[in-house]
PDB file of N, CA and C in Angstrom:
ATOM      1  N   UNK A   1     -20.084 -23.500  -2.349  1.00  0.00           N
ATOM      2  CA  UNK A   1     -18.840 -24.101  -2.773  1.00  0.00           C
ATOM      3  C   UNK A   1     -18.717 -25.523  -2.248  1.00  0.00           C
ATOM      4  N   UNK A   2     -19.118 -25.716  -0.847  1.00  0.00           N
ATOM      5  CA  UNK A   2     -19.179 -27.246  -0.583  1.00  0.00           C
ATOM      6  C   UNK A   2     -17.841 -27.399  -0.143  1.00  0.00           C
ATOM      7  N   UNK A   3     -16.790 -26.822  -0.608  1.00  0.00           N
ATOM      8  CA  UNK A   3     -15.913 -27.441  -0.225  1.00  0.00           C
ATOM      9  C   UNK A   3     -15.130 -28.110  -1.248  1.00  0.00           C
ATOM     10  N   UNK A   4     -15.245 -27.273  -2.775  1.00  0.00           N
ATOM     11  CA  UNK A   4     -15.009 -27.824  -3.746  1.00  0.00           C
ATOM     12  C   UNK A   4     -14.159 -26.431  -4.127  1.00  0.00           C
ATOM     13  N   UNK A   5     -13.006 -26.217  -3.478  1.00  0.00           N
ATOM     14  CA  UNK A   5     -12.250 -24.697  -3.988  1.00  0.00           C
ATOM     15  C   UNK A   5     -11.719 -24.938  -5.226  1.00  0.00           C
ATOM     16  N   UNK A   6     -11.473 -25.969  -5.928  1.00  0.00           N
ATOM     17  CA  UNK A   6     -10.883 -25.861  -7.516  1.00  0.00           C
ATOM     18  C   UNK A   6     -11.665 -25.901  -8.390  1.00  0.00           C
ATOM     19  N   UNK A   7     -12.999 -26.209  -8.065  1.00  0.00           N
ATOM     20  CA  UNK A   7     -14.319 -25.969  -8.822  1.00  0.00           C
ATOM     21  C   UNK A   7     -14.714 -24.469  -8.764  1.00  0.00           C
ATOM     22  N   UNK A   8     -14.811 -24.022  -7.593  1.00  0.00           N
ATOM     23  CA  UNK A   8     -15.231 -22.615  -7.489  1.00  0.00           C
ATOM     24  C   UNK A   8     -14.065 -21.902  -7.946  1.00  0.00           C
ATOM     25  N   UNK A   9     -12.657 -21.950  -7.945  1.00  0.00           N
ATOM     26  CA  UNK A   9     -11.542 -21.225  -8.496  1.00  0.00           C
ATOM     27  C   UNK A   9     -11.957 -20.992  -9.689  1.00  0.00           C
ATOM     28  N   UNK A  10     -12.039 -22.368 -10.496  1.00  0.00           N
ATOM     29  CA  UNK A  10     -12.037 -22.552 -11.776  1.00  0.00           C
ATOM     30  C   UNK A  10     -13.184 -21.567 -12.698  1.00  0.00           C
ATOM     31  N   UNK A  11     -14.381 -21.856 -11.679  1.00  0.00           N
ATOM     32  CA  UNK A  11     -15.595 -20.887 -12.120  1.00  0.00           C
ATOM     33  C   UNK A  11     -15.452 -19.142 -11.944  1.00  0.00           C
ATOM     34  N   UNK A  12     -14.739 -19.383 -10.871  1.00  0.00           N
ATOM     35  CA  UNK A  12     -14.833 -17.763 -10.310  1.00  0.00           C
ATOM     36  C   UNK A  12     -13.407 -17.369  -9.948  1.00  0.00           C
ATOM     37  N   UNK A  13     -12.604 -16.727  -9.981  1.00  0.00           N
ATOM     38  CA  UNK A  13     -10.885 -17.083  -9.517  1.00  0.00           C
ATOM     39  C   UNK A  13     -11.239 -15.771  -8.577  1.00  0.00           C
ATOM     40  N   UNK A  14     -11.405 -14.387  -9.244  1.00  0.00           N
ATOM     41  CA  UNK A  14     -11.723 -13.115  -8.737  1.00  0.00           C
ATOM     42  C   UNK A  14     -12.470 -13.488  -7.025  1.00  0.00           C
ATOM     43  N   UNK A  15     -13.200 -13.961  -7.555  1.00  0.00           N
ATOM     44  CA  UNK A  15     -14.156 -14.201  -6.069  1.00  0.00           C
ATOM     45  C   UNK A  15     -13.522 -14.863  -5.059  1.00  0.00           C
ATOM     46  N   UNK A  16     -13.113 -16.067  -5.635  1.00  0.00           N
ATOM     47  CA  UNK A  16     -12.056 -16.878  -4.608  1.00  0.00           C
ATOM     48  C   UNK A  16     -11.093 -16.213  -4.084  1.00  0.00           C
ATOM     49  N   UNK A  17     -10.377 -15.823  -5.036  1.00  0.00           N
ATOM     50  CA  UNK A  17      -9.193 -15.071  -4.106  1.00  0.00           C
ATOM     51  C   UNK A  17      -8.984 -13.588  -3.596  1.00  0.00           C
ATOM     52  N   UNK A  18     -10.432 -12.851  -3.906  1.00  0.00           N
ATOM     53  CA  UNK A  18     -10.761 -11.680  -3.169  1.00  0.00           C
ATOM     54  C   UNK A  18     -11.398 -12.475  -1.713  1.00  0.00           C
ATOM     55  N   UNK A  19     -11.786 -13.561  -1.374  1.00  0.00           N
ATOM     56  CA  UNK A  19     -12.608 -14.136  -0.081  1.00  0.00           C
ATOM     57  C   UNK A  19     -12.029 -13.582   0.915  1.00  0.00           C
ATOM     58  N   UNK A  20     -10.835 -13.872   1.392  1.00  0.00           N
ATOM     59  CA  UNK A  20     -10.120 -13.210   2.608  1.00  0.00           C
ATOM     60  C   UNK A  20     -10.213 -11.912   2.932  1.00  0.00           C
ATOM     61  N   UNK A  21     -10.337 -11.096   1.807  1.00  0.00           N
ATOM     62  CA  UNK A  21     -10.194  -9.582   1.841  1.00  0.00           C
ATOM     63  C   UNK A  21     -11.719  -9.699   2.340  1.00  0.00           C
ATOM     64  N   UNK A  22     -12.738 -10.229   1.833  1.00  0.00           N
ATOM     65  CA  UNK A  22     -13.998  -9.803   1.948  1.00  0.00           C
ATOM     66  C   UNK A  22     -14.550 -10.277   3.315  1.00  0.00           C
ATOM     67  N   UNK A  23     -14.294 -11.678   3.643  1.00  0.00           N
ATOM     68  CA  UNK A  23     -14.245 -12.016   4.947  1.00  0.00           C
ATOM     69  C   UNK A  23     -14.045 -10.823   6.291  1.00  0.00           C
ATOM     70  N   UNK A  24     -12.485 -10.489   6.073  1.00  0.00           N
ATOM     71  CA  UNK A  24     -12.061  -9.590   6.494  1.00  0.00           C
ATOM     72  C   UNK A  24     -12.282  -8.129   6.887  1.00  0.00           C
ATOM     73  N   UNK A  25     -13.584  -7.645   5.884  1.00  0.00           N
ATOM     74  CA  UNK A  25     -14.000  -6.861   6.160  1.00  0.00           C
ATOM     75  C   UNK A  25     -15.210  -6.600   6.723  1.00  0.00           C
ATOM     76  N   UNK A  26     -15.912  -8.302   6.291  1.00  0.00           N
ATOM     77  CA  UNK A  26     -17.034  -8.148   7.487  1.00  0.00           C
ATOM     78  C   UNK A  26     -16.735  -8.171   8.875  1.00  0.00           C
ATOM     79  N   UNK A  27     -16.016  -8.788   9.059  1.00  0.00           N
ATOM     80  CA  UNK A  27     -15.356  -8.747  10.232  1.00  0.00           C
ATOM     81  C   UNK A  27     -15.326  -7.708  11.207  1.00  0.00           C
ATOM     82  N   UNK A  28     -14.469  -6.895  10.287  1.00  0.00           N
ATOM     83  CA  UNK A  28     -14.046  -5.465  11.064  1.00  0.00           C
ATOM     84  C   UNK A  28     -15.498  -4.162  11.499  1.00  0.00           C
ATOM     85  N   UNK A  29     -16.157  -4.910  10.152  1.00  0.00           N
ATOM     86  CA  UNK A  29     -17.419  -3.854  10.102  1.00  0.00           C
ATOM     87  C   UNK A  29     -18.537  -4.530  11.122  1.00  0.00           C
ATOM     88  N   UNK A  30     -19.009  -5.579  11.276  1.00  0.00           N
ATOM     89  CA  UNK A  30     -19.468  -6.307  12.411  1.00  0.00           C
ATOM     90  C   UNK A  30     -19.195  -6.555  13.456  1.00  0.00           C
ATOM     91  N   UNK A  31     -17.960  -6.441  13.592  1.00  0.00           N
ATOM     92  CA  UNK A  31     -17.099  -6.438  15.601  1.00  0.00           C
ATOM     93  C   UNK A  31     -17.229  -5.383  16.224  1.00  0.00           C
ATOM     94  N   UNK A  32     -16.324  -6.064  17.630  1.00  0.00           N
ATOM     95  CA  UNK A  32     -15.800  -4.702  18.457  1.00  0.00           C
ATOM     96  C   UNK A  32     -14.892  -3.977  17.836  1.00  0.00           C
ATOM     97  N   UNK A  33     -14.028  -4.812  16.756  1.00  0.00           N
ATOM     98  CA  UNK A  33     -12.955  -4.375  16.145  1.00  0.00           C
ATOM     99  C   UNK A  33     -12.902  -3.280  15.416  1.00  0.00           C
ATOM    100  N   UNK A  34     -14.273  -2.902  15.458  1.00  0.00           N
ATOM    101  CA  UNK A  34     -14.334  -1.525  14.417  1.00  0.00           C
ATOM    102  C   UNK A  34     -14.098  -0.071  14.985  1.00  0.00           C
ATOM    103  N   UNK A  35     -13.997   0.179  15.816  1.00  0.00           N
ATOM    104  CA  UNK A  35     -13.385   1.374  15.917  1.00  0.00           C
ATOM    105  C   UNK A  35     -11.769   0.861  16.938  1.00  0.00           C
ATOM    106  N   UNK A  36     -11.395   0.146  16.755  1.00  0.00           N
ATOM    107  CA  UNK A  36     -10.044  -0.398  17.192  1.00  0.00           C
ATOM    108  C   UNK A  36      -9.057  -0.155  15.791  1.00  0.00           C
ATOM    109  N   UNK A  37      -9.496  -0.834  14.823  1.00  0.00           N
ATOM    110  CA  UNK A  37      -8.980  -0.628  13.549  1.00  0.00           C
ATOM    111  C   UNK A  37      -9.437   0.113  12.834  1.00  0.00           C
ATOM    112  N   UNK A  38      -9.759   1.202  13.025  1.00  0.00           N
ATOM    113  CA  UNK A  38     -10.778   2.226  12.464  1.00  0.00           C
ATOM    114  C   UNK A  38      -9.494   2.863  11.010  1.00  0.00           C
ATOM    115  N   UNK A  39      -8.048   3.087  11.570  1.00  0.00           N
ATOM    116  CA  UNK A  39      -7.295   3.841  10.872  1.00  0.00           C
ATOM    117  C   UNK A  39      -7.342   2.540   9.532  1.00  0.00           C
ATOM    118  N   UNK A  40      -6.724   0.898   9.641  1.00  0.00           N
ATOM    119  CA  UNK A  40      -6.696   0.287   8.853  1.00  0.00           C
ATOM    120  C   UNK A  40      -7.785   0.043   7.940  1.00  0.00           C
ATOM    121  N   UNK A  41      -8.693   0.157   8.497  1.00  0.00           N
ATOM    122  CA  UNK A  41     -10.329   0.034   7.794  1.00  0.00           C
ATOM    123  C   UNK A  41     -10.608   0.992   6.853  1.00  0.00           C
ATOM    124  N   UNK A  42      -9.991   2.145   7.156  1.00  0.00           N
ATOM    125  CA  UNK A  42     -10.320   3.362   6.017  1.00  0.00           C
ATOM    126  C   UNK A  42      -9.346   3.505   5.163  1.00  0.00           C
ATOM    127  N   UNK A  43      -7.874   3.058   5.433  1.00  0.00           N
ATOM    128  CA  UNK A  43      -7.219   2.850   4.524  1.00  0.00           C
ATOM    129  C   UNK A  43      -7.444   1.283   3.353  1.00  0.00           C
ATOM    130  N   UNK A  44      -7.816   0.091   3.980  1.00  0.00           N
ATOM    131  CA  UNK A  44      -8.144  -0.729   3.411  1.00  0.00           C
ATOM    132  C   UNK A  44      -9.602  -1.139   2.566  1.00  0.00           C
ATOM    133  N   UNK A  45     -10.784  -0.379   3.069  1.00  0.00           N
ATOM    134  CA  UNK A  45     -11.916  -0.163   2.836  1.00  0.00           C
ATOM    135  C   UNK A  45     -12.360   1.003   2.887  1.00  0.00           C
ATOM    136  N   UNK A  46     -11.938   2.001   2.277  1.00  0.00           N
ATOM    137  CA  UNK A  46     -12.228   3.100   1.774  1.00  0.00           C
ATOM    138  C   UNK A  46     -12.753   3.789   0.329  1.00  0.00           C
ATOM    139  N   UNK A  47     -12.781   5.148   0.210  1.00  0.00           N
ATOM    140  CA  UNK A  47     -13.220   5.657  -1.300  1.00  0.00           C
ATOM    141  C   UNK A  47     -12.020   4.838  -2.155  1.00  0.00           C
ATOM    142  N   UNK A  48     -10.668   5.160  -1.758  1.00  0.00           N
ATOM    143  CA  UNK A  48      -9.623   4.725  -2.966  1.00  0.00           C
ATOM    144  C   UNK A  48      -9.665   3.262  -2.767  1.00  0.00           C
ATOM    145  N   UNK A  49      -9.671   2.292  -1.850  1.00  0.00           N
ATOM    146  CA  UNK A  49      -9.788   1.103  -2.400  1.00  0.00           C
ATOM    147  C   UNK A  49     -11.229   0.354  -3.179  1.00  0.00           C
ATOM    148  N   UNK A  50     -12.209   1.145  -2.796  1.00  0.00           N
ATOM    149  CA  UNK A  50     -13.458   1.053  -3.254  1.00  0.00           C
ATOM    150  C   UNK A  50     -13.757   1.306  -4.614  1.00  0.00           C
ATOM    151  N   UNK A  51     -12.632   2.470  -4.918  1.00  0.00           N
ATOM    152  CA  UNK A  51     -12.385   2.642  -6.686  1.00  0.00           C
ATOM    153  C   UNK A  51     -11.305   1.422  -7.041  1.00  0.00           C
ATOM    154  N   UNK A  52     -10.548   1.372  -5.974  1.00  0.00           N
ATOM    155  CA  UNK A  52      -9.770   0.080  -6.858  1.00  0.00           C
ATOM    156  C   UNK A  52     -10.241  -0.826  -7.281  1.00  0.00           C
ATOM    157  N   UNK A  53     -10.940  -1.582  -6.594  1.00  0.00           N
ATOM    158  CA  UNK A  53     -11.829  -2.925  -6.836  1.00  0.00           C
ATOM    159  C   UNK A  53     -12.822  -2.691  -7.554  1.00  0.00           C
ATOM    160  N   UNK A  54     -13.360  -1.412  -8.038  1.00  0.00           N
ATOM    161  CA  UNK A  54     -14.421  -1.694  -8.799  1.00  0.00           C
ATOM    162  C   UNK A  54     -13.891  -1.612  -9.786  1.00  0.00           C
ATOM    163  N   UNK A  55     -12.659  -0.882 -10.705  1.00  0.00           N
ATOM    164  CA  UNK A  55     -11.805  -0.941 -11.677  1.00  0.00           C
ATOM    165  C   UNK A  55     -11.214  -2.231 -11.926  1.00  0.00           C
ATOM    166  N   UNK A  56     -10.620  -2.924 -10.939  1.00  0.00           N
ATOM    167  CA  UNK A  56     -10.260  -4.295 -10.944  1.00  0.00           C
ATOM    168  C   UNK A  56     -11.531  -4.976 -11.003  1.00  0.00           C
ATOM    169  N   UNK A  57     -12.664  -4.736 -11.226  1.00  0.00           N
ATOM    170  CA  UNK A  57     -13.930  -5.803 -11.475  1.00  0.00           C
ATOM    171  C   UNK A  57     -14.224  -5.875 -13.094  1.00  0.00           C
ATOM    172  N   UNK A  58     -14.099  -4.432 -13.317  1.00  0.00           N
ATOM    173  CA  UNK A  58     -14.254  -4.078 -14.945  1.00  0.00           C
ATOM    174  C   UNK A  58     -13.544  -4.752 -16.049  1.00  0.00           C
ATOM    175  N   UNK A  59     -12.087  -4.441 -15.291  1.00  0.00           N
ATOM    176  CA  UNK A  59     -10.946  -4.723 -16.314  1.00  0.00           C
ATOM    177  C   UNK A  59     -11.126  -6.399 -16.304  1.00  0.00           C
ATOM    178  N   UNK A  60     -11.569  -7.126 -15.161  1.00  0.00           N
ATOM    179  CA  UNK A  60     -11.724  -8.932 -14.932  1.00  0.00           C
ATOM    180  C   UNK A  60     -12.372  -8.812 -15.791  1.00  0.00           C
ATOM    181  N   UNK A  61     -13.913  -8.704 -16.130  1.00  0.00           N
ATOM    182  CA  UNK A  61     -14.968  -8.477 -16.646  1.00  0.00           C
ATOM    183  C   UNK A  61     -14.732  -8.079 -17.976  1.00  0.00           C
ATOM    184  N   UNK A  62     -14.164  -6.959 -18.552  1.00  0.00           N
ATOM    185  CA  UNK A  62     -13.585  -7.092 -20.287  1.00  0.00           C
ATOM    186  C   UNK A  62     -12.522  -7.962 -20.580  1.00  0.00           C
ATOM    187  N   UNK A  63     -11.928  -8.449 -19.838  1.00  0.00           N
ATOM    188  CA  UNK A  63     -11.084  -9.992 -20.102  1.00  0.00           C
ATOM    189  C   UNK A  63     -11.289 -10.543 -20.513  1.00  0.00           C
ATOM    190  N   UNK A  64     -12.706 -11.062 -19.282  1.00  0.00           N
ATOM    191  CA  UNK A  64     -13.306 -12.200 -19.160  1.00  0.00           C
ATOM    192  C   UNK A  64     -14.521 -12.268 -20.923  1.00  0.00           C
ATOM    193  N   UNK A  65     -14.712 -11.170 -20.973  1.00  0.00           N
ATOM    194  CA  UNK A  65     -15.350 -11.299 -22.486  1.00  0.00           C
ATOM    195  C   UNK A  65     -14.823 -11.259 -23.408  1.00  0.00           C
ATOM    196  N   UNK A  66     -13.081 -10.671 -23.561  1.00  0.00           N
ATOM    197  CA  UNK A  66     -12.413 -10.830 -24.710  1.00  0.00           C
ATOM    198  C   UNK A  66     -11.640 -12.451 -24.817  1.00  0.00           C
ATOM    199  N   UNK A  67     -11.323 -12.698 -23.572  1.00  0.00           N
ATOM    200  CA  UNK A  67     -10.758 -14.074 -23.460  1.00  0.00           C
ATOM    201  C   UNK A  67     -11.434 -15.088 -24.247  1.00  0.00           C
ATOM    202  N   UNK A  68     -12.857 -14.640 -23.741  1.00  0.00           N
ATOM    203  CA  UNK A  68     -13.833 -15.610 -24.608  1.00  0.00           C
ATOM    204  C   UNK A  68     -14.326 -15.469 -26.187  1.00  0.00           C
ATOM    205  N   UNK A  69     -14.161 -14.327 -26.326  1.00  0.00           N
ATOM    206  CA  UNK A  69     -14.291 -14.323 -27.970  1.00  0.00           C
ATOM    207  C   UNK A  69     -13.065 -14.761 -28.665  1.00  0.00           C
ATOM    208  N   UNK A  70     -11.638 -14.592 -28.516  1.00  0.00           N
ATOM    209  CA  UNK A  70     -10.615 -14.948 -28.927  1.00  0.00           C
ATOM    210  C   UNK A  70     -10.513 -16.516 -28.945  1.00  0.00           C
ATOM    211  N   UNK A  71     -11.059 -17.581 -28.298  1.00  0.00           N
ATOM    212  CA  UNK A  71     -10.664 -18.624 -28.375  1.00  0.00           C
ATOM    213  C   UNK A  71     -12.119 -19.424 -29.293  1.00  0.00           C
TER     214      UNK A  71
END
């Protein structure tokens, strides 16, 4: 990205503004922090959010191909 966030928004929005979440979870999964936040981690990075986001990748993803045939 360089350091160019309205370029990378523009290209990718999903990615950009999932970063924090994803950041965030390396985090937790690479620290001491991981069995400290063990309860938030499985609620936030778990089976059900793990189905969320991959549903929220799909539905971006048939958008992102109908958006583009429509115009």
């Amino acid at each position: 990205m360089h350091g160019h966030w309205q370029e990378a928004f523009l290209l990718n929005p999903l990615l950009v503004s999932l970063l924090p979440y994803i950041l965030t979870g390396l985090v937790l999964e690479n620290s001491s922090l991981r069995n400290t936040y063990s309860g938030f981690r499985q609620r936030w990075y778990g089976l059900a959010a793990t189905r969320f986001f991959v549903g929220l990748i799909v539905v971006w993803w048939i958008w992102r191909i109908w958006d583009t045939l429509t115009c």
